[in-house]
C-alpha atoms as a PDB file:
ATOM      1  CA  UNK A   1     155.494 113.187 130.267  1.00  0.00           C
ATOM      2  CA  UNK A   2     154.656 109.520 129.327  1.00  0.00           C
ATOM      3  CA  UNK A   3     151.246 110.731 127.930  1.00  0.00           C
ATOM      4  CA  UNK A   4     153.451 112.710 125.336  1.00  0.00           C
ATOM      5  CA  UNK A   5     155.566 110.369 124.195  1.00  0.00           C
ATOM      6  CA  UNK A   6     152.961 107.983 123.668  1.00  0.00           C
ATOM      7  CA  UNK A   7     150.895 110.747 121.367  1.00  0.00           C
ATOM      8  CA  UNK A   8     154.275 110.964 119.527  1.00  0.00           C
ATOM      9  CA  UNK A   9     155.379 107.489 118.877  1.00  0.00           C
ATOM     10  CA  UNK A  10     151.394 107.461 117.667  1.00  0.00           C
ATOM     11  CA  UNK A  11     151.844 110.684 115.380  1.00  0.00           C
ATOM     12  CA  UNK A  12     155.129 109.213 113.807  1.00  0.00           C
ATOM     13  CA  UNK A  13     153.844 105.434 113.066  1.00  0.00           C
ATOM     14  CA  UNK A  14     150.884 107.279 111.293  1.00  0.00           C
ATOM     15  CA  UNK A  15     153.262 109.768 109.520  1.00  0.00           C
ATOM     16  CA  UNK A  16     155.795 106.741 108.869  1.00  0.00           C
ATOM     17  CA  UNK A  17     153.058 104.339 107.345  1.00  0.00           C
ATOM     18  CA  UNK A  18     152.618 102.208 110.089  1.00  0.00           C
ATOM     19  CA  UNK A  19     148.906 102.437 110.051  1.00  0.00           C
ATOM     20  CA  UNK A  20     146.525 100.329 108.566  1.00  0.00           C
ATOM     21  CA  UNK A  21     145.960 100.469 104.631  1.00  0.00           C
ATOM     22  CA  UNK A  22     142.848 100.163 102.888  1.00  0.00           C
ATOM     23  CA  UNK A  23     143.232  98.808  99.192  1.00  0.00           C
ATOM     24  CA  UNK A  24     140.117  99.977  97.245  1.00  0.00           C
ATOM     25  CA  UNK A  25     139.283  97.942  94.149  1.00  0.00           C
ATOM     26  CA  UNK A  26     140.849 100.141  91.093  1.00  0.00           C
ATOM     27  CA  UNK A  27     144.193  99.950  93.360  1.00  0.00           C
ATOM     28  CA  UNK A  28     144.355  96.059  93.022  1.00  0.00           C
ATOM     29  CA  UNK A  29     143.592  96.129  89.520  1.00  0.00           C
ATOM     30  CA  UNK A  30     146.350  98.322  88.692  1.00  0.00           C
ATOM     31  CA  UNK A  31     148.844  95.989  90.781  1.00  0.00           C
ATOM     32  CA  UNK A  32     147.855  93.234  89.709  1.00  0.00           C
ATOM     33  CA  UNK A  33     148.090  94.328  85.561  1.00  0.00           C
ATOM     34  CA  UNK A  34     151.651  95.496  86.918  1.00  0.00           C
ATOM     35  CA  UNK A  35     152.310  92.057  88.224  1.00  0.00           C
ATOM     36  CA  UNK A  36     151.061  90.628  85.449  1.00  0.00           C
ATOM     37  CA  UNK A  37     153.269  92.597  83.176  1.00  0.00           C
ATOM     38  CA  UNK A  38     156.507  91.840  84.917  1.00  0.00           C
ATOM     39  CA  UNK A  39     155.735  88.140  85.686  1.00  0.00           C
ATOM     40  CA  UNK A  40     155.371  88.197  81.724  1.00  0.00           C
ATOM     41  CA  UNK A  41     158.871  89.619  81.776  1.00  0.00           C
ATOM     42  CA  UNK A  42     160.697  87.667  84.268  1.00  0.00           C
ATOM     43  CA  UNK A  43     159.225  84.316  83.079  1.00  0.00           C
ATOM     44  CA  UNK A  44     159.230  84.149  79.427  1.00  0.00           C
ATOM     45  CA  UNK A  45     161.097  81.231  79.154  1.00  0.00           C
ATOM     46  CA  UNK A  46     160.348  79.102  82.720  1.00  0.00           C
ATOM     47  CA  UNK A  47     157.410  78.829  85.183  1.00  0.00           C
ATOM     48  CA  UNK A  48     158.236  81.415  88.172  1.00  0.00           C
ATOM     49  CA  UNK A  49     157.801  79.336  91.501  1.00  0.00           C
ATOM     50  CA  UNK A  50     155.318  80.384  94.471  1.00  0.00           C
ATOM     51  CA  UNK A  51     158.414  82.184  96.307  1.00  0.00           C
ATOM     52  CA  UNK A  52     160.044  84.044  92.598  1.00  0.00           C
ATOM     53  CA  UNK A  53     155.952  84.976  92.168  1.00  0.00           C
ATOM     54  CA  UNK A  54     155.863  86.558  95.850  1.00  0.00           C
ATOM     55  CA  UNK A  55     158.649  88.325  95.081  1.00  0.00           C
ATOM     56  CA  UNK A  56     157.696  89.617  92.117  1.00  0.00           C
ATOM     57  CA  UNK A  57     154.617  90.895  93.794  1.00  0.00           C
ATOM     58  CA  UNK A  58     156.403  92.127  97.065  1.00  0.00           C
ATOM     59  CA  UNK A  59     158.573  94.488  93.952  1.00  0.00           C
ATOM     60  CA  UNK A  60     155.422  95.924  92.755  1.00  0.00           C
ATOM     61  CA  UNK A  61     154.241  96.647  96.319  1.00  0.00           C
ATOM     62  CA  UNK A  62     157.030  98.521  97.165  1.00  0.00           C
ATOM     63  CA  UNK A  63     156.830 100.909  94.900  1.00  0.00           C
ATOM     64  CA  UNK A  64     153.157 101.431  95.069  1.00  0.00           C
ATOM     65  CA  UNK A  65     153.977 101.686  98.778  1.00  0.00           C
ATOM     66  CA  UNK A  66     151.920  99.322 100.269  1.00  0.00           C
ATOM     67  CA  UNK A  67     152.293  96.793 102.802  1.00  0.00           C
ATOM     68  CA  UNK A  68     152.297  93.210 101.676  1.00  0.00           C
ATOM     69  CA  UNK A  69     150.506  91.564 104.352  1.00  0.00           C
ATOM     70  CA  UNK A  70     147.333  94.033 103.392  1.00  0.00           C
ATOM     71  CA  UNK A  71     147.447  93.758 100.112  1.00  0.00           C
ATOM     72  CA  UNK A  72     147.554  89.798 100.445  1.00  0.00           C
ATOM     73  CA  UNK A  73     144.585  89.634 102.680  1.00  0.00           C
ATOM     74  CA  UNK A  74     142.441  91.625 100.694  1.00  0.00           C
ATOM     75  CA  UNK A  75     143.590  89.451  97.365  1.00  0.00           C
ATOM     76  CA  UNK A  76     142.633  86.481  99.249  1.00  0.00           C
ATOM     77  CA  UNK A  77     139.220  87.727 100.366  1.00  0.00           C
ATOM     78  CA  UNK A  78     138.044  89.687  97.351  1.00  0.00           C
ATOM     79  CA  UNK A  79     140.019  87.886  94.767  1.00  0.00           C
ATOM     80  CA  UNK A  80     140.770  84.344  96.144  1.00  0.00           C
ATOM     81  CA  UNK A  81     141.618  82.696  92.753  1.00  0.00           C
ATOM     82  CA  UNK A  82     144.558  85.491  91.880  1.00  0.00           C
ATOM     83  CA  UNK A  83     145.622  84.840  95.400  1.00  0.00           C
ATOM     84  CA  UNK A  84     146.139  80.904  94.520  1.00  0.00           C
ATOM     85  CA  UNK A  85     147.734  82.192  90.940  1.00  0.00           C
ATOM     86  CA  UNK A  86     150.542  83.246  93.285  1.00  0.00           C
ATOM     87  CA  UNK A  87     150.660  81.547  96.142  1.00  0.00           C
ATOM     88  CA  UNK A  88     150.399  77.795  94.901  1.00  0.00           C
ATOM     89  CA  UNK A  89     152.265  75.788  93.066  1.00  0.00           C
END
């Protein structure tokens, strides 16, 4: 009985997203020209702070529909300077 539950909590954290995402390199560069783009928007007139910037980006993740914490580890591994564009002051 416990042996089935476990196999569907399992099934439903895999149907619900709760997996692991892999961010391939043309799916960064299309977040991050969306980011761009409404950074652009939002701060026309100001310089966005490191938290208004990480929100922006957590917007654009959302609805791309992936999971911040990924997409921020593979920006600071593959693209370590963007990653201090956002996450510095």
């Amino acid at each position: 009985m416990r042996k089935n539950i476990f196999i569907a909590c399992i099934f439903c954290m895999l149907i619900l997203g709760c997996a692991p995402q892999n961010i391939t390199e043309d799916q960064f560069t299309t977040i991050w020209k969306d980011y761009l783009t409404r950074e652009f928007k939002e701060s026309f007139d100001e310089k966005q702070s490191a938290a208004q910037r990480k929100n922006i980006l957590e917007s654009v993740l959302r609805e791309y529909s992936i999971q911040t914490d990924t997409f921020m580890a593979y920006m600071k591994e593959q693209h370590p300077d963007k990653y201090r564009t956002i996450f510095y002051e």
